[in-house]
N, C-alpha and C. Protein backbone atom coordinates (compact mmCIF):
# COMPACT_ATOMS: atom_id res chain seq x y z
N UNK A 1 13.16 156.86 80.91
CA UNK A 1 13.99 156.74 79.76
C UNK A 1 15.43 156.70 80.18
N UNK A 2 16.02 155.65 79.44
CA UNK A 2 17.60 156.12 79.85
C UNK A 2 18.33 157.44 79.52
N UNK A 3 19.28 158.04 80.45
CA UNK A 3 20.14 158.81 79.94
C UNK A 3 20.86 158.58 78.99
N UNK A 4 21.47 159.59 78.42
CA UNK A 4 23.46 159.50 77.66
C UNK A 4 23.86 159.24 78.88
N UNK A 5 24.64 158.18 78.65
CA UNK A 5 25.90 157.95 79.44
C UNK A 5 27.17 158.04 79.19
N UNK A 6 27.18 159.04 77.98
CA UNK A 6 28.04 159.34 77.28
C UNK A 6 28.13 160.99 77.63
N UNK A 7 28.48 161.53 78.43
CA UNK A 7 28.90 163.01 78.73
C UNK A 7 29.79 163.13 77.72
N UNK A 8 29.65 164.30 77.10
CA UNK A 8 30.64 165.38 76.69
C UNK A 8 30.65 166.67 77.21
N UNK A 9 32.25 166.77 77.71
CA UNK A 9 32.52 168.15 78.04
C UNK A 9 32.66 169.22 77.45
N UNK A 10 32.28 170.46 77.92
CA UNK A 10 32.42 171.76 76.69
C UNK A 10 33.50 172.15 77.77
N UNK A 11 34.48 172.33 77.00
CA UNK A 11 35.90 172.86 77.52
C UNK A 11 35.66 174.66 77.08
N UNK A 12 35.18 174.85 76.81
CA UNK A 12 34.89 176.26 75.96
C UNK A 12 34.01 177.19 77.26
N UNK A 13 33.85 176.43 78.13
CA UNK A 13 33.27 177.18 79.21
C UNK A 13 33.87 177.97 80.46
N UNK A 14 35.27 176.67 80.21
CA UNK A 14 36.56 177.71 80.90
C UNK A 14 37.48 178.84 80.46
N UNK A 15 36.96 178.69 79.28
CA UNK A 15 37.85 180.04 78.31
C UNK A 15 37.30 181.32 78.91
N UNK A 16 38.41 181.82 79.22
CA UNK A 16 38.11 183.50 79.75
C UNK A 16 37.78 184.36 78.33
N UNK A 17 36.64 185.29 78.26
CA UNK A 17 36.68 186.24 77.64
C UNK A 17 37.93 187.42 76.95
N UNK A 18 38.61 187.27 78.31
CA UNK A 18 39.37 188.06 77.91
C UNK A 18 40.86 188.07 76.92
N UNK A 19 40.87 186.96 76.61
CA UNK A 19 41.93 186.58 76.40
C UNK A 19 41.43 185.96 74.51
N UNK A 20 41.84 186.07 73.93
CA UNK A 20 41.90 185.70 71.72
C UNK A 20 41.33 186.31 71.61
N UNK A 21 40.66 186.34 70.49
CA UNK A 21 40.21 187.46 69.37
C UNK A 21 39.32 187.91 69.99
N UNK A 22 38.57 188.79 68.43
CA UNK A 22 37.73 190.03 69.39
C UNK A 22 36.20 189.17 69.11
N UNK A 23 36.70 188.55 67.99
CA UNK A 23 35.50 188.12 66.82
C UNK A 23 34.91 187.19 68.37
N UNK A 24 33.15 187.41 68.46
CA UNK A 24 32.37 186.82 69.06
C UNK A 24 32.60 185.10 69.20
N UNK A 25 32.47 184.26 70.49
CA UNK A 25 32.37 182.59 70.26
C UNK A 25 31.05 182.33 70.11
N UNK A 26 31.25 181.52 69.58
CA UNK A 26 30.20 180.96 69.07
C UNK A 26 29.77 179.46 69.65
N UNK A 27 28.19 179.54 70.38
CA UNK A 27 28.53 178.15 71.07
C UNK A 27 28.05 176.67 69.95
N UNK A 28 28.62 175.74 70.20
CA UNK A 28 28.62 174.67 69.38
C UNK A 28 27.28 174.56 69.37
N UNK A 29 26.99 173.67 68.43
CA UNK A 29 25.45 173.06 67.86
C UNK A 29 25.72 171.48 68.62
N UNK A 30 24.84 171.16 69.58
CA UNK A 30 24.64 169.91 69.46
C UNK A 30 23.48 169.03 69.06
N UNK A 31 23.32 168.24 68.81
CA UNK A 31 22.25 167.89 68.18
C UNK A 31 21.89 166.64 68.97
N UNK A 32 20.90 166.43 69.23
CA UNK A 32 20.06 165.62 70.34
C UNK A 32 20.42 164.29 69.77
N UNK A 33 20.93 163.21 70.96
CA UNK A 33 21.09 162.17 70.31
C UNK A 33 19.74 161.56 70.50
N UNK A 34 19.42 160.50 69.51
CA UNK A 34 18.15 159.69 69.25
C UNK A 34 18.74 158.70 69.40
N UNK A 35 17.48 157.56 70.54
CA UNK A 35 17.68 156.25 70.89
C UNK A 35 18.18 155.28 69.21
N UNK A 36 18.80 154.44 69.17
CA UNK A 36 18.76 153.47 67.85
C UNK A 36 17.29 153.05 68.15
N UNK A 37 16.96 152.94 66.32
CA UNK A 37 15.95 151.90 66.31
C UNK A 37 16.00 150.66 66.17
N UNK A 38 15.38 150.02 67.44
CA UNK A 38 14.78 148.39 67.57
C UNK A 38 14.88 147.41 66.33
N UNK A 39 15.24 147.01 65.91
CA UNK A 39 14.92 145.99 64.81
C UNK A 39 14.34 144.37 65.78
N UNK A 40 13.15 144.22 65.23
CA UNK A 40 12.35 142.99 66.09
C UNK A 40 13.24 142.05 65.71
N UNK A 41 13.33 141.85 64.53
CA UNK A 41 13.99 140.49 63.54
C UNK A 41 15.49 140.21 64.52
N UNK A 42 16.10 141.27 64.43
CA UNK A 42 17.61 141.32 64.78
C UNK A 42 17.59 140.91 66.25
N UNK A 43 16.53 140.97 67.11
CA UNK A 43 16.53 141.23 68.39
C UNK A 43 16.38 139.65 68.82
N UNK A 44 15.30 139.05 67.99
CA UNK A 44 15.19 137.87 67.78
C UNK A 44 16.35 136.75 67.40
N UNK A 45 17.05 137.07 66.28
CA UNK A 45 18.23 136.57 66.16
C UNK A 45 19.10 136.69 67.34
N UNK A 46 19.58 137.25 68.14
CA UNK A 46 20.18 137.73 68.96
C UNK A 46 20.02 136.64 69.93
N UNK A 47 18.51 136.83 70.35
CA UNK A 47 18.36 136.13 71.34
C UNK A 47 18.50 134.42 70.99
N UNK A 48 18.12 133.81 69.88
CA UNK A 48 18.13 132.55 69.67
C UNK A 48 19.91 132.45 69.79
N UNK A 49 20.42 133.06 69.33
CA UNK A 49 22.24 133.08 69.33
C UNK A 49 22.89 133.00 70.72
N UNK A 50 21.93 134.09 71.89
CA UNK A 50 22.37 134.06 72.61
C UNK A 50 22.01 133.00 73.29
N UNK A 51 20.75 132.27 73.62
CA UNK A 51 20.24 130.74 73.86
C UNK A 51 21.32 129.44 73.31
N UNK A 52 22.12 129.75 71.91
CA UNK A 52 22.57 128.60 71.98
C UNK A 52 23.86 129.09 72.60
N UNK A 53 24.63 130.28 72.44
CA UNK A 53 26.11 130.46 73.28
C UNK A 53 25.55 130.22 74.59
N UNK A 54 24.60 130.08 75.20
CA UNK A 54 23.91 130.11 76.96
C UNK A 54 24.39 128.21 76.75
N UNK A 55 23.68 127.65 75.94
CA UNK A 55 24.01 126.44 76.13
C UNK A 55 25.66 125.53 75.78
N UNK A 56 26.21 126.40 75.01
CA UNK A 56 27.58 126.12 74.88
C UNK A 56 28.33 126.88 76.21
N UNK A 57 28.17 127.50 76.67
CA UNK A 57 28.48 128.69 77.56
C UNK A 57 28.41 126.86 78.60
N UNK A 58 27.09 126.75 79.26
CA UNK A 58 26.81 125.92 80.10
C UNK A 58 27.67 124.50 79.89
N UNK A 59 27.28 124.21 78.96
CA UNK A 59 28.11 122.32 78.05
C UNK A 59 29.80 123.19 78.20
N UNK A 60 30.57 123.84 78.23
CA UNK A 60 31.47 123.98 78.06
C UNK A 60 32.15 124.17 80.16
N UNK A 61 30.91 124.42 80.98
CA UNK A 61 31.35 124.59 82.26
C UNK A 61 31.00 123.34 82.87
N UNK A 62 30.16 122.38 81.84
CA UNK A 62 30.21 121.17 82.60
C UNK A 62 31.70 120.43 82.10
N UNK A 63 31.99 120.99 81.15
CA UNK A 63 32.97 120.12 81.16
C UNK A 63 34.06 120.21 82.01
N UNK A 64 34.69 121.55 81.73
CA UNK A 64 36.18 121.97 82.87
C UNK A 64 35.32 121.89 83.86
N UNK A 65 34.11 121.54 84.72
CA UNK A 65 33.73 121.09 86.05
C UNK A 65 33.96 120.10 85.94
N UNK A 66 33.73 118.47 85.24
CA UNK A 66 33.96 117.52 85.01
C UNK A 66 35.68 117.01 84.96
N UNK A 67 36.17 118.12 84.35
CA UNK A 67 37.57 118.06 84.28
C UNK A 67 38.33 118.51 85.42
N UNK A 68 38.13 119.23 86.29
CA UNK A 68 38.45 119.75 87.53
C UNK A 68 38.32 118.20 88.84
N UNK A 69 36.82 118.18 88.58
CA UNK A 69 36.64 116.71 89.29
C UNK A 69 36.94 115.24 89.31
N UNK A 70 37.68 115.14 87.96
CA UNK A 70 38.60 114.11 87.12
C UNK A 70 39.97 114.46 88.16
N UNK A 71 40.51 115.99 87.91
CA UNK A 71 41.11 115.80 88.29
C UNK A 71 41.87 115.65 89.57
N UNK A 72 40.95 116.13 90.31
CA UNK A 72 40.97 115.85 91.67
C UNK A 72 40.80 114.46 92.25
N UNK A 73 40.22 113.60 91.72
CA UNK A 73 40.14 112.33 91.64
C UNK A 73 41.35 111.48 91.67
N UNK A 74 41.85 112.16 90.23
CA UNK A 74 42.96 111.32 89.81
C UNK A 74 43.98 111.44 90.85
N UNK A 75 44.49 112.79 91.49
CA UNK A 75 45.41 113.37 92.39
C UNK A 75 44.84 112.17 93.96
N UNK A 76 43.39 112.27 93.89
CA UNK A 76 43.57 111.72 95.46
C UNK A 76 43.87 109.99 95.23
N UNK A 77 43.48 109.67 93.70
CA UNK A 77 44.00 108.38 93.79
C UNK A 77 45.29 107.82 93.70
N UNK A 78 46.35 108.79 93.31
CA UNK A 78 47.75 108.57 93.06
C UNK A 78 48.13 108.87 94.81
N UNK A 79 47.58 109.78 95.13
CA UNK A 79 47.70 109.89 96.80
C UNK A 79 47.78 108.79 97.60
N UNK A 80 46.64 108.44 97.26
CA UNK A 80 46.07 107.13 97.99
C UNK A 80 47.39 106.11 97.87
N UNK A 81 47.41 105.72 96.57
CA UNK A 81 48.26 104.60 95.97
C UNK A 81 49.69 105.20 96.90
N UNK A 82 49.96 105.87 96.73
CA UNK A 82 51.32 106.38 97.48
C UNK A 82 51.00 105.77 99.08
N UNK A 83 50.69 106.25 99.66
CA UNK A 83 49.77 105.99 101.12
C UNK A 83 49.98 104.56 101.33
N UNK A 84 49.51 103.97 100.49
CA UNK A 84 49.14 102.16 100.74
C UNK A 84 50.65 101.95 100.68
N UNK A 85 51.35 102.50 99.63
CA UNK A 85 52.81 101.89 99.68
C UNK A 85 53.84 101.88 100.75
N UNK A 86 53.48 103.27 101.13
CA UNK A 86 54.48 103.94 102.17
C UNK A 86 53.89 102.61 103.65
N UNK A 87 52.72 102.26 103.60
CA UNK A 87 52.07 101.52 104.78
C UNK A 87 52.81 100.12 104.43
N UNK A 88 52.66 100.27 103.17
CA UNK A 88 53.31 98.31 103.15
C UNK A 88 54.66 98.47 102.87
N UNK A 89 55.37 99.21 102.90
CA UNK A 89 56.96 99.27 103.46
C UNK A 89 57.43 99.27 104.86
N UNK A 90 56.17 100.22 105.44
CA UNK A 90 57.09 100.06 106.93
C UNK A 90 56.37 98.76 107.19
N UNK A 91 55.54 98.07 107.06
CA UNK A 91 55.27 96.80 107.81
C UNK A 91 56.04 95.82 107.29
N UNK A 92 56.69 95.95 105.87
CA UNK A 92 57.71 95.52 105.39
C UNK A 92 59.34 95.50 106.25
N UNK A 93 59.52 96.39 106.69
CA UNK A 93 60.34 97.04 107.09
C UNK A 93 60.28 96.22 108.66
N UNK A 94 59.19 96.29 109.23
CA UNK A 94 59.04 95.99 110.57
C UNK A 94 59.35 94.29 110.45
N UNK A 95 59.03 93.66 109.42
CA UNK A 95 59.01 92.20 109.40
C UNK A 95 60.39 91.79 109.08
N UNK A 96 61.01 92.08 108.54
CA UNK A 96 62.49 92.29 108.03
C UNK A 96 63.78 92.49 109.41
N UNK A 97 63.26 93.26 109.77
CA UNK A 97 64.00 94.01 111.42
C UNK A 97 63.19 92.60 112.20
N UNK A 98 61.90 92.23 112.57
CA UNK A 98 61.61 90.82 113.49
C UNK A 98 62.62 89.65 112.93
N UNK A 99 62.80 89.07 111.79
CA UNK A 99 63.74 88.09 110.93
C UNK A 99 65.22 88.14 111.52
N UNK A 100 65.49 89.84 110.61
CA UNK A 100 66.95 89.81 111.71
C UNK A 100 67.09 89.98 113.10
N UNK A 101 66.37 90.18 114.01
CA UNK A 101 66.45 89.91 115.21
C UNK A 101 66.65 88.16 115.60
N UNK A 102 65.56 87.69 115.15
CA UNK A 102 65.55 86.11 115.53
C UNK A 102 66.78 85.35 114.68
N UNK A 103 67.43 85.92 113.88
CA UNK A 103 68.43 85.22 113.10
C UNK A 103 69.84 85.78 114.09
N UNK A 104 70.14 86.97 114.66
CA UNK A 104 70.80 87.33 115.19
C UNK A 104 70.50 86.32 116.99
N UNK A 105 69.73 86.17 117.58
CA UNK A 105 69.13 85.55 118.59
C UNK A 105 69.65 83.65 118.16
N UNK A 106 69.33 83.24 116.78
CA UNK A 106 69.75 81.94 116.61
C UNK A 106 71.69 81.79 116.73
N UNK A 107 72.01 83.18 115.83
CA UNK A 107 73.53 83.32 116.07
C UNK A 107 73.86 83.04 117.63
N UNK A 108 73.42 83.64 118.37
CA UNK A 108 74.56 83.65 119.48
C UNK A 108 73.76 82.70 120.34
N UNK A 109 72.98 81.77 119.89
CA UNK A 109 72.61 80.18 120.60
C UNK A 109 73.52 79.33 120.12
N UNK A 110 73.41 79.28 118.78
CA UNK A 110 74.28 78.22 117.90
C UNK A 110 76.21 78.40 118.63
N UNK A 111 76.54 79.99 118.92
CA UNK A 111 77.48 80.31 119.17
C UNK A 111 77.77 79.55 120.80
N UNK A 112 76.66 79.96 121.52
CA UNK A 112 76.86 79.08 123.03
C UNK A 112 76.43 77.82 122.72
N UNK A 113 76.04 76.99 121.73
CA UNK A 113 76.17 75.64 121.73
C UNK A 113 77.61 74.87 121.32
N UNK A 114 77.99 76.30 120.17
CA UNK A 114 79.41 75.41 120.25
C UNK A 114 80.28 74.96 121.09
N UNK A 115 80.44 76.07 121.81
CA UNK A 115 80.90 76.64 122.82
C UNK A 115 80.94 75.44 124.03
N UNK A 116 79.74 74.91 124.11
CA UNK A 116 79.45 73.63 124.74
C UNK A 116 79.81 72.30 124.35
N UNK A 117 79.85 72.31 123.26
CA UNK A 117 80.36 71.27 122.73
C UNK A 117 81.74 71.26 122.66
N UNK A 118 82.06 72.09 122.09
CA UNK A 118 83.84 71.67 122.37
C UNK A 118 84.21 72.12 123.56
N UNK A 119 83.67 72.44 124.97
CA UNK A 119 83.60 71.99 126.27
C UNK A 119 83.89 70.04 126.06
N UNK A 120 82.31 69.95 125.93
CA UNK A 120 82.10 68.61 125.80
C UNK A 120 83.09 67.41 125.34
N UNK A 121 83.70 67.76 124.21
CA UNK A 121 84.57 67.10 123.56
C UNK A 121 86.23 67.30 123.21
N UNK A 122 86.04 68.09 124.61
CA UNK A 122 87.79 68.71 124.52
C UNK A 122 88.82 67.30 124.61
N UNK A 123 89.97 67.27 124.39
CA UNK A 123 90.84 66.28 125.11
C UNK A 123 90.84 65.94 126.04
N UNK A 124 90.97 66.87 126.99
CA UNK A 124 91.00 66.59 128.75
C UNK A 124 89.66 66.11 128.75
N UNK A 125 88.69 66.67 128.07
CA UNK A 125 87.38 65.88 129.00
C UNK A 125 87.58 64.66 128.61
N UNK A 126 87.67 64.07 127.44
CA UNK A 126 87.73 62.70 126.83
C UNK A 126 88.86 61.78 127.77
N UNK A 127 89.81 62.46 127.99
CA UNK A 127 90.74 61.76 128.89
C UNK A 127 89.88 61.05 129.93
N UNK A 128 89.74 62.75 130.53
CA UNK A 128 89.32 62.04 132.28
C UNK A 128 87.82 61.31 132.28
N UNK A 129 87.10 61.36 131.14
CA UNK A 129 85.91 60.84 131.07
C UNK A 129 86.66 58.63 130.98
N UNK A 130 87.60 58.60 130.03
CA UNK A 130 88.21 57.68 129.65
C UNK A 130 88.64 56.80 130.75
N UNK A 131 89.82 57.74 131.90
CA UNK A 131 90.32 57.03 132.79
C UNK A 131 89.10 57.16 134.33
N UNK A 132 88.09 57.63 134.62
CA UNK A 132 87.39 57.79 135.66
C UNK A 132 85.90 56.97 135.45
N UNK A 133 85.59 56.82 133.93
CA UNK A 133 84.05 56.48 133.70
C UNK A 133 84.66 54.76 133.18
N UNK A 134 85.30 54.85 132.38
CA UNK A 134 85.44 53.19 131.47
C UNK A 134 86.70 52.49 132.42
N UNK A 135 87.48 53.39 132.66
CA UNK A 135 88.67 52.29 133.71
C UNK A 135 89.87 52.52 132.77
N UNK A 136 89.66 53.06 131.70
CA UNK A 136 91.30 53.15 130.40
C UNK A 136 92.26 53.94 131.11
N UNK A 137 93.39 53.26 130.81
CA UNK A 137 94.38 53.54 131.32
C UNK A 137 95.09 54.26 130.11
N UNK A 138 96.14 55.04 130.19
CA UNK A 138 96.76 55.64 129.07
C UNK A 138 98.21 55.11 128.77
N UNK A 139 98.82 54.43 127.81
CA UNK A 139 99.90 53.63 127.72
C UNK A 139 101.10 54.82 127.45
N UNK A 140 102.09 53.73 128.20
CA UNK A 140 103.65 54.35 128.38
C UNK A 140 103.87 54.06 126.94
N UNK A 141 105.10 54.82 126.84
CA UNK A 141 105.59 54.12 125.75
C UNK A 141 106.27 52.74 125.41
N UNK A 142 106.48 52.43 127.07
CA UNK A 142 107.90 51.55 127.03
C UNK A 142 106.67 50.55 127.72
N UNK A 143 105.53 50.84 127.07
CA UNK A 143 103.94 49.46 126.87
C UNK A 143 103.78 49.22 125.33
N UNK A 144 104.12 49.54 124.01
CA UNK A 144 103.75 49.67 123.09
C UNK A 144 104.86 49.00 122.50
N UNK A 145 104.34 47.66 121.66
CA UNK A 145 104.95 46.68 121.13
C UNK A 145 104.74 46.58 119.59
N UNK A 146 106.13 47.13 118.53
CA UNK A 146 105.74 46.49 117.37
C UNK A 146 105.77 45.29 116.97
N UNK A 147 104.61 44.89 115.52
CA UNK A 147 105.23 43.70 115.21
C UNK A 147 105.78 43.85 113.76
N UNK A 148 106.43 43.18 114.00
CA UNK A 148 107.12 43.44 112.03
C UNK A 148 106.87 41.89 111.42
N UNK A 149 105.91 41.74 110.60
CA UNK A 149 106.06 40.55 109.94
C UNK A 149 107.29 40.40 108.83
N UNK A 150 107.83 39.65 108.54
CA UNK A 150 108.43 39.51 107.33
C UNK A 150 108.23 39.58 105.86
N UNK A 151 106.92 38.87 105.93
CA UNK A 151 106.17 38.92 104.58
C UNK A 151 105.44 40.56 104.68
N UNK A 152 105.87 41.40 103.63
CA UNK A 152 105.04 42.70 103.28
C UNK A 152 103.97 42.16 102.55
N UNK A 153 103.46 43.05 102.58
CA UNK A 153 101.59 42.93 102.07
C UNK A 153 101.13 41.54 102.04
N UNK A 154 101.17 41.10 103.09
CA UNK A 154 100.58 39.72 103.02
C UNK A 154 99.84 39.76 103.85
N UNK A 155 98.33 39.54 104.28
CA UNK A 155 97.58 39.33 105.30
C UNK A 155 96.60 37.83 104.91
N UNK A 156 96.84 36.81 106.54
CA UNK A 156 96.08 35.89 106.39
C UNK A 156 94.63 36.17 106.96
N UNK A 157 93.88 35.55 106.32
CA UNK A 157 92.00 35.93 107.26
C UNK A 157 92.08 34.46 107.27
N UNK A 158 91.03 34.19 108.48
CA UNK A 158 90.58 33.27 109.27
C UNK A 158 90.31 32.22 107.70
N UNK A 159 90.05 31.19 108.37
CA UNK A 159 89.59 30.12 107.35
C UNK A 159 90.76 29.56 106.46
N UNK A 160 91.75 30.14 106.83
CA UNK A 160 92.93 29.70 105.30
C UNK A 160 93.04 30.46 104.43
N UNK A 161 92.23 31.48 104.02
CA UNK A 161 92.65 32.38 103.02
C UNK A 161 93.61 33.68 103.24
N UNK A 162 94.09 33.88 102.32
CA UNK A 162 95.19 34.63 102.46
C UNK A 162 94.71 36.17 101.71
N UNK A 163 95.63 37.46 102.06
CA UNK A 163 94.81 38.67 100.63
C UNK A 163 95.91 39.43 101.04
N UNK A 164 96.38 39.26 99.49
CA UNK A 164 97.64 40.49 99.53
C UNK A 164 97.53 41.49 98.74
N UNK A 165 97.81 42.80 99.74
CA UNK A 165 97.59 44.12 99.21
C UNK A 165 98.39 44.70 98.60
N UNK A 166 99.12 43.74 97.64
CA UNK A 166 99.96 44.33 96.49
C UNK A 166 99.63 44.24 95.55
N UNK A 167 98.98 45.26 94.57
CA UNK A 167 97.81 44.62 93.67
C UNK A 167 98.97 43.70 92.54
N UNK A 168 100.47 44.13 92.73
CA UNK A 168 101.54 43.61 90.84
C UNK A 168 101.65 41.85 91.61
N UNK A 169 101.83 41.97 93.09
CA UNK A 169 102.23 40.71 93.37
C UNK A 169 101.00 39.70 93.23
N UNK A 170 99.54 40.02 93.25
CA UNK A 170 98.71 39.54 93.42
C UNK A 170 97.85 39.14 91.64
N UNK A 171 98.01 39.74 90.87
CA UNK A 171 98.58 39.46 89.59
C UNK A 171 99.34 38.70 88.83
N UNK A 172 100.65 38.72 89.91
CA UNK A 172 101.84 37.78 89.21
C UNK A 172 101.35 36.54 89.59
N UNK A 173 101.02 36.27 90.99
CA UNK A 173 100.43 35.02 91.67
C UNK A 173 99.37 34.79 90.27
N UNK A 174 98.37 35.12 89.79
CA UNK A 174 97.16 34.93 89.17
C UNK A 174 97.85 34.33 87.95
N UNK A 175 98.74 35.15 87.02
CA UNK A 175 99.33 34.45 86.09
C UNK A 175 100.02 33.16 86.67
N UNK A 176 100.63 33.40 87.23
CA UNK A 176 101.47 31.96 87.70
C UNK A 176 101.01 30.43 87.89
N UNK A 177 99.55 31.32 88.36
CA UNK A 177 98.63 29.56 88.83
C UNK A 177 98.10 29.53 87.79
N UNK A 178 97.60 30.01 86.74
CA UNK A 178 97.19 29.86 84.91
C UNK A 178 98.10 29.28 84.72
N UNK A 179 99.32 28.95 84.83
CA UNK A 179 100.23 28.25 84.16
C UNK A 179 100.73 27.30 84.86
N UNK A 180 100.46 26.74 85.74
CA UNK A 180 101.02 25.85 86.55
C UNK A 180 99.69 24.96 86.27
C-alpha cells in the first residue's frame, strides 16, 4: 500500500514540561487518512483525455520538429547561396585582374610601337632615307624660282581650256557671253 507522503510534524513533542501551565497537554486527535475513492467512470474519462492530449502532445512535437528542420534547412540554404556567391566573385575578381593585366601588357606594346614609329618617321630619318636611298638632293634657297603670272586666278589646262578660280570673274565672263 502506499504511504502518506504527506508527514506532519508534532511540534508539541519538543515542548518541555516544565515550562506553561499546570493544566495537563493534551495530545492531538489524528484521524487516519483514507485512500480517495476510485471512480471507474472518471478514471476512464481521464484516460480517453489523456489519449487525445498524448496525441496533441505528439502532433504538436511533430510539428516544432518539422519546424526546427525547416529551419535548419532554410539557414543551410541561405548559407549555401552565400557560398556560391562569395565563389563567383572571386573568380569574378580573378577574371577582371587577367583583363587588366593583358590591357596593361597591350599599353606598353602599343607604347613601344609608337615609340618605333616616330623613330621610323622622324625628320632626320626621312632626310637621310631621301638623300642616301632615292638620290634627293635638298634645295638651296638661291635654287628656288618664283613664277608670278600676271593674270590672277587664271589657269590654262591642256586642250585650250581655260578655269578661273574666281568664282565673281567667272560669272561676269558667263553673263557677258549671254549677251554677246
Amino acid at each position: 500500500m502506499a504511504q502518506n507522503r504527506n508527514n506532519v510534524y508534532n511540534f508539541s513533542m519538543f515542548d518541555s514540561l516544565d515550562y506553561g501551565t499546570s493544566a495537563p497537554k493534551l495530545e492531538p486527535v489524528y484521524e487516519p487518512e483514507t485512500a480517495p475513492k476510485k471512480k471507474q467512470a472518471v478514471k476512464k474519462k481521464k484516460a480517453s483525455v489523456s489519449v487525445n492530449a498524448q496525441k496533441k502532445e505528439a502532433l504538436a512535437s511533430y510539428i516544432s520538429g518539422a519546424k526546427i528542420l525547416l529551419s535548419v534547412f532554410s539557414i543551410a540554404f541561405v548559407l549555401g547561396i552565400v557560398l556560391f556567391l562569395n565563389v563567383k566573385m572571386d573568380e569574378t575578381a580573378t577574371k577582371i585582374n587577367a583583363v587588366q593585366s593583358e590591357i596593361n601588357i597591350a599599353k606598353s606594346e602599343n607604347v613601344r610601337l609608337e615609340s618605333t614609329l616616330e623613330g621610323m618617321v622622324s625628320i632626320d630619318k626621312v632626310e637621310d632615307y631621301a638623300e642616301q636611298t632615292l638620290g634627293m638632293v635638298k634645295l638651296e634657297n638661291y635654287k628656288i624660282t618664283y613664277f608670278d603670272s600676271g593674270e590672277s586666278n587664271h589657269v590654262v589646262i591642256s586642250g585650250g581650256k581655260s578655269y578661273n578660280t574666281n568664282p565673281l570673274a567667272t560669272k561676269f565672263e558667263n553673263v557677258k557671253e549671254y549677251f554677246s
